[in-house]
C-alpha atoms as a PDB file:
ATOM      1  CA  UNK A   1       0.000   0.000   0.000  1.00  0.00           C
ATOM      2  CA  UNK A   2       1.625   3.367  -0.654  1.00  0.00           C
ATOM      3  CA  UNK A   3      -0.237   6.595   0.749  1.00  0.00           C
ATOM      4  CA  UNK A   4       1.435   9.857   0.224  1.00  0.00           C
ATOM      5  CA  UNK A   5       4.634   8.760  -1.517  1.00  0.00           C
ATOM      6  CA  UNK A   6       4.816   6.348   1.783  1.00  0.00           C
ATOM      7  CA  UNK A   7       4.782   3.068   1.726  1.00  0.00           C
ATOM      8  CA  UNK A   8       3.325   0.222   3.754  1.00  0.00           C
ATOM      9  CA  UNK A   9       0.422   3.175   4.876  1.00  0.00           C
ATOM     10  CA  UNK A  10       2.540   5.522   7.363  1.00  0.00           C
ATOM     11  CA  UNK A  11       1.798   8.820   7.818  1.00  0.00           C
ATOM     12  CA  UNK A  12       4.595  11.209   6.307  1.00  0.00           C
ATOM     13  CA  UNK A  13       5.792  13.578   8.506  1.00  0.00           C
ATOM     14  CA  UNK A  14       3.244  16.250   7.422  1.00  0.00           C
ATOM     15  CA  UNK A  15       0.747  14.647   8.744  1.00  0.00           C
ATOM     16  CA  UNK A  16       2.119  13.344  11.573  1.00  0.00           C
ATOM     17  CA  UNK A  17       2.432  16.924  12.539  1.00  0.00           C
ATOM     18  CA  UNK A  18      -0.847  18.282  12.169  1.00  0.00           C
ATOM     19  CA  UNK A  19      -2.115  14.663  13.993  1.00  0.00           C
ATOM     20  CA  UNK A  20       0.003  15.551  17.176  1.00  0.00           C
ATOM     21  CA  UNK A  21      -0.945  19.675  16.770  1.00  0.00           C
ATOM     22  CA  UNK A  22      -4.701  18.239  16.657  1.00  0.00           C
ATOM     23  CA  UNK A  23      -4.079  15.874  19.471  1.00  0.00           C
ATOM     24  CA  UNK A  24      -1.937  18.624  21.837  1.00  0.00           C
ATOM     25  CA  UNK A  25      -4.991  21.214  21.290  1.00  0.00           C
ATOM     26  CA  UNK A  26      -7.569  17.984  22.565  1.00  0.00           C
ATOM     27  CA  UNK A  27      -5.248  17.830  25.674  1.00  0.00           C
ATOM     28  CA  UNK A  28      -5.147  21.516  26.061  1.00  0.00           C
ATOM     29  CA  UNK A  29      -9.253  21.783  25.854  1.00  0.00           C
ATOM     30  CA  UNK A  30      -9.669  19.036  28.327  1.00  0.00           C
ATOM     31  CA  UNK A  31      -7.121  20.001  30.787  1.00  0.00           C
ATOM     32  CA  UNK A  32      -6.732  23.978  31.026  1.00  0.00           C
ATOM     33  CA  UNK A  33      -8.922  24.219  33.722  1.00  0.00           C
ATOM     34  CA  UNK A  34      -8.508  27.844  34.316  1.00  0.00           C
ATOM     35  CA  UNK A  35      -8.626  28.430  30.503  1.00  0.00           C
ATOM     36  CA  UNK A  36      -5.620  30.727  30.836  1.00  0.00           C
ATOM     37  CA  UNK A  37      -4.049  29.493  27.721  1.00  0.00           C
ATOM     38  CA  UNK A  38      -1.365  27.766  29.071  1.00  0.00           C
ATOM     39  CA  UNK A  39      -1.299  24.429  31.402  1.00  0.00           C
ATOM     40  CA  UNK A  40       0.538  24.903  34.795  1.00  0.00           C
ATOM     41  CA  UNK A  41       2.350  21.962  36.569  1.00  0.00           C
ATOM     42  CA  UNK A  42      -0.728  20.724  38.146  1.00  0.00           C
ATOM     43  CA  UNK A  43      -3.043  20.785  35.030  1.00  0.00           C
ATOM     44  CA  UNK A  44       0.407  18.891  32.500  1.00  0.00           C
ATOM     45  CA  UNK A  45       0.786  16.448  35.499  1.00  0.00           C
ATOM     46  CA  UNK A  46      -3.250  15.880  35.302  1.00  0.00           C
ATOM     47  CA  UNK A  47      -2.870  15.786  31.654  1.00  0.00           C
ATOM     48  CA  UNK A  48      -0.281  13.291  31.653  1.00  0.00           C
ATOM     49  CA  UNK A  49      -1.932  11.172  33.500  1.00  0.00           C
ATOM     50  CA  UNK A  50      -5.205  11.076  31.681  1.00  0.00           C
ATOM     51  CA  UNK A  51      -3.904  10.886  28.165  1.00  0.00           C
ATOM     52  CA  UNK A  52      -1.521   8.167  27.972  1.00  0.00           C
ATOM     53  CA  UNK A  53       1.165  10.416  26.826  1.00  0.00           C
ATOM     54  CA  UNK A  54       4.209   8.004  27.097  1.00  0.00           C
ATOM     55  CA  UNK A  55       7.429   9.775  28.166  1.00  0.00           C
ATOM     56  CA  UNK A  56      10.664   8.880  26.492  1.00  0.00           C
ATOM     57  CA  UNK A  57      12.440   6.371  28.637  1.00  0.00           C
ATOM     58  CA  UNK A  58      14.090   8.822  31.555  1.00  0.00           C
ATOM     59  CA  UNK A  59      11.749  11.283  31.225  1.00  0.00           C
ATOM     60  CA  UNK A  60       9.547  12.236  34.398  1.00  0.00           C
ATOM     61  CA  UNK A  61       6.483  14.480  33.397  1.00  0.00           C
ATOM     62  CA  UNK A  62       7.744  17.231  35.501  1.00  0.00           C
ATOM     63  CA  UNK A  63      11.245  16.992  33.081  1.00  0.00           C
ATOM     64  CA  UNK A  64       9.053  17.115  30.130  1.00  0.00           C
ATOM     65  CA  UNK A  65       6.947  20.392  31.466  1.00  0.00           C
ATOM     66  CA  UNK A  66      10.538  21.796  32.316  1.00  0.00           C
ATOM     67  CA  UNK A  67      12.033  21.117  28.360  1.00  0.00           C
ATOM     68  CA  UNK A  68       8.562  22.845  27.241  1.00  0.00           C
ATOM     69  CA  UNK A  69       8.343  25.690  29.306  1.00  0.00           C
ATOM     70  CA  UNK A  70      10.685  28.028  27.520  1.00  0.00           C
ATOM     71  CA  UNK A  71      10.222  31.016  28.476  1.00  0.00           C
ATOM     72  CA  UNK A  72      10.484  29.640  32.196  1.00  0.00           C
ATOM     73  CA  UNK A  73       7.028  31.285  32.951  1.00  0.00           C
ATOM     74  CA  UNK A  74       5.981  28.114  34.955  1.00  0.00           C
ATOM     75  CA  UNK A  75       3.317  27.344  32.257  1.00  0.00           C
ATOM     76  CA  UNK A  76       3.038  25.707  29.202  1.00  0.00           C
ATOM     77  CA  UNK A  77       1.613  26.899  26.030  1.00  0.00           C
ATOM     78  CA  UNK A  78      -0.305  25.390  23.300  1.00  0.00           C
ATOM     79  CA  UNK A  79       2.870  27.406  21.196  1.00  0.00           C
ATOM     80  CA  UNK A  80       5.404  25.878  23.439  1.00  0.00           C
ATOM     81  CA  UNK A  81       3.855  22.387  23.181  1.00  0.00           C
ATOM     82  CA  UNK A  82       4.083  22.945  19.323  1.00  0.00           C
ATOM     83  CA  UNK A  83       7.735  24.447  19.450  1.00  0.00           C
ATOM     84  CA  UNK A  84       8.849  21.740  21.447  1.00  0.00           C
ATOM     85  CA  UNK A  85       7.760  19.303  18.205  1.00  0.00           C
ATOM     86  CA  UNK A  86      11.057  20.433  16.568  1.00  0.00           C
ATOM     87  CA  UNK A  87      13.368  18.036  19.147  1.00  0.00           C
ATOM     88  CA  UNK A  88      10.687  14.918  17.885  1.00  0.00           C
ATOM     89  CA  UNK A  89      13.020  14.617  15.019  1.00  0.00           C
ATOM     90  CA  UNK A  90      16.066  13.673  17.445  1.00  0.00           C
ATOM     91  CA  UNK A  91      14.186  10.791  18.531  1.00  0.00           C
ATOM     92  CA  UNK A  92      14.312   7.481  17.849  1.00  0.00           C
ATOM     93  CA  UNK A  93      11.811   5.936  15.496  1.00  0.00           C
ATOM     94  CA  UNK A  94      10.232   3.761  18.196  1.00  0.00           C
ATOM     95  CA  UNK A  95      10.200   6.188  20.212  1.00  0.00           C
ATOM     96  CA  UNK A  96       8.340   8.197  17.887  1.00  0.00           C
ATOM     97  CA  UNK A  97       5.755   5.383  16.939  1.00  0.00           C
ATOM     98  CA  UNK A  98       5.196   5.458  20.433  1.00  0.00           C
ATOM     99  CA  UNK A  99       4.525   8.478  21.055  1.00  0.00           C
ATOM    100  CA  UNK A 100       1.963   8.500  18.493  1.00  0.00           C
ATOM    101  CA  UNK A 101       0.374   5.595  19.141  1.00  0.00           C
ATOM    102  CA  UNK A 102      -0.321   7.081  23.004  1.00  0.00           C
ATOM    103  CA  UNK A 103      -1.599   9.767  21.322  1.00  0.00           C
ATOM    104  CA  UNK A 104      -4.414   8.441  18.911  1.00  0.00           C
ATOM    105  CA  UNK A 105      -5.435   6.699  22.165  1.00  0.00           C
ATOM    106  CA  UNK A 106      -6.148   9.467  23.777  1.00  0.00           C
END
């Protein structure tokens, strides 16, 4: 099968982009709870939790919020979340399928 120039079916990295920008702004709808925009420890440790985001191996939630935070404002940002996509490229491509797979089960 060969979707997108891609065989065997997988998304190309296009739209594995807009799946995880759709997917971050579900997370962000269901867990800003003060609807300030951004998601402070509390709500990303809630969020974790509740979506079966999977962490690359080392990674504590509170060391992800910390790498996404960057402007050090001690919230996260739908903009940050997105930024933070960039360093997705470093990872390895289990990783990756992992992290997507937690995410179309949320």
């Amino acid at each position: 099968m060969n979707i997108g120039g891609i065989s065997g079916g997988q998304p190309n990295a296009s739209e594995m982009r807009a799946n995880m920008s759709l997917k971050m702004s579900e997370i962000f709808a269901k867990n800003d709870e003060d609807g300030d925009g951004g998601l402070s420890l509390k709500e990303f440790l809630a969020a974790s939790e509740t979506s079966g985001i999977k962490r690359p191996e080392g990674f504590s939630a509170k060391d992800m919020f910390a790498q996404m935070d960057l402007d050090r404002d001690s919230q996260v940002t739908k903009n940050e979340m997105l930024a933070s996509q960039a360093s997705l490229g470093k990872l390895s491509s289990g990783t990756m399928s992992s992290l997507l797979a937690a995410q179309e089960a949320v």
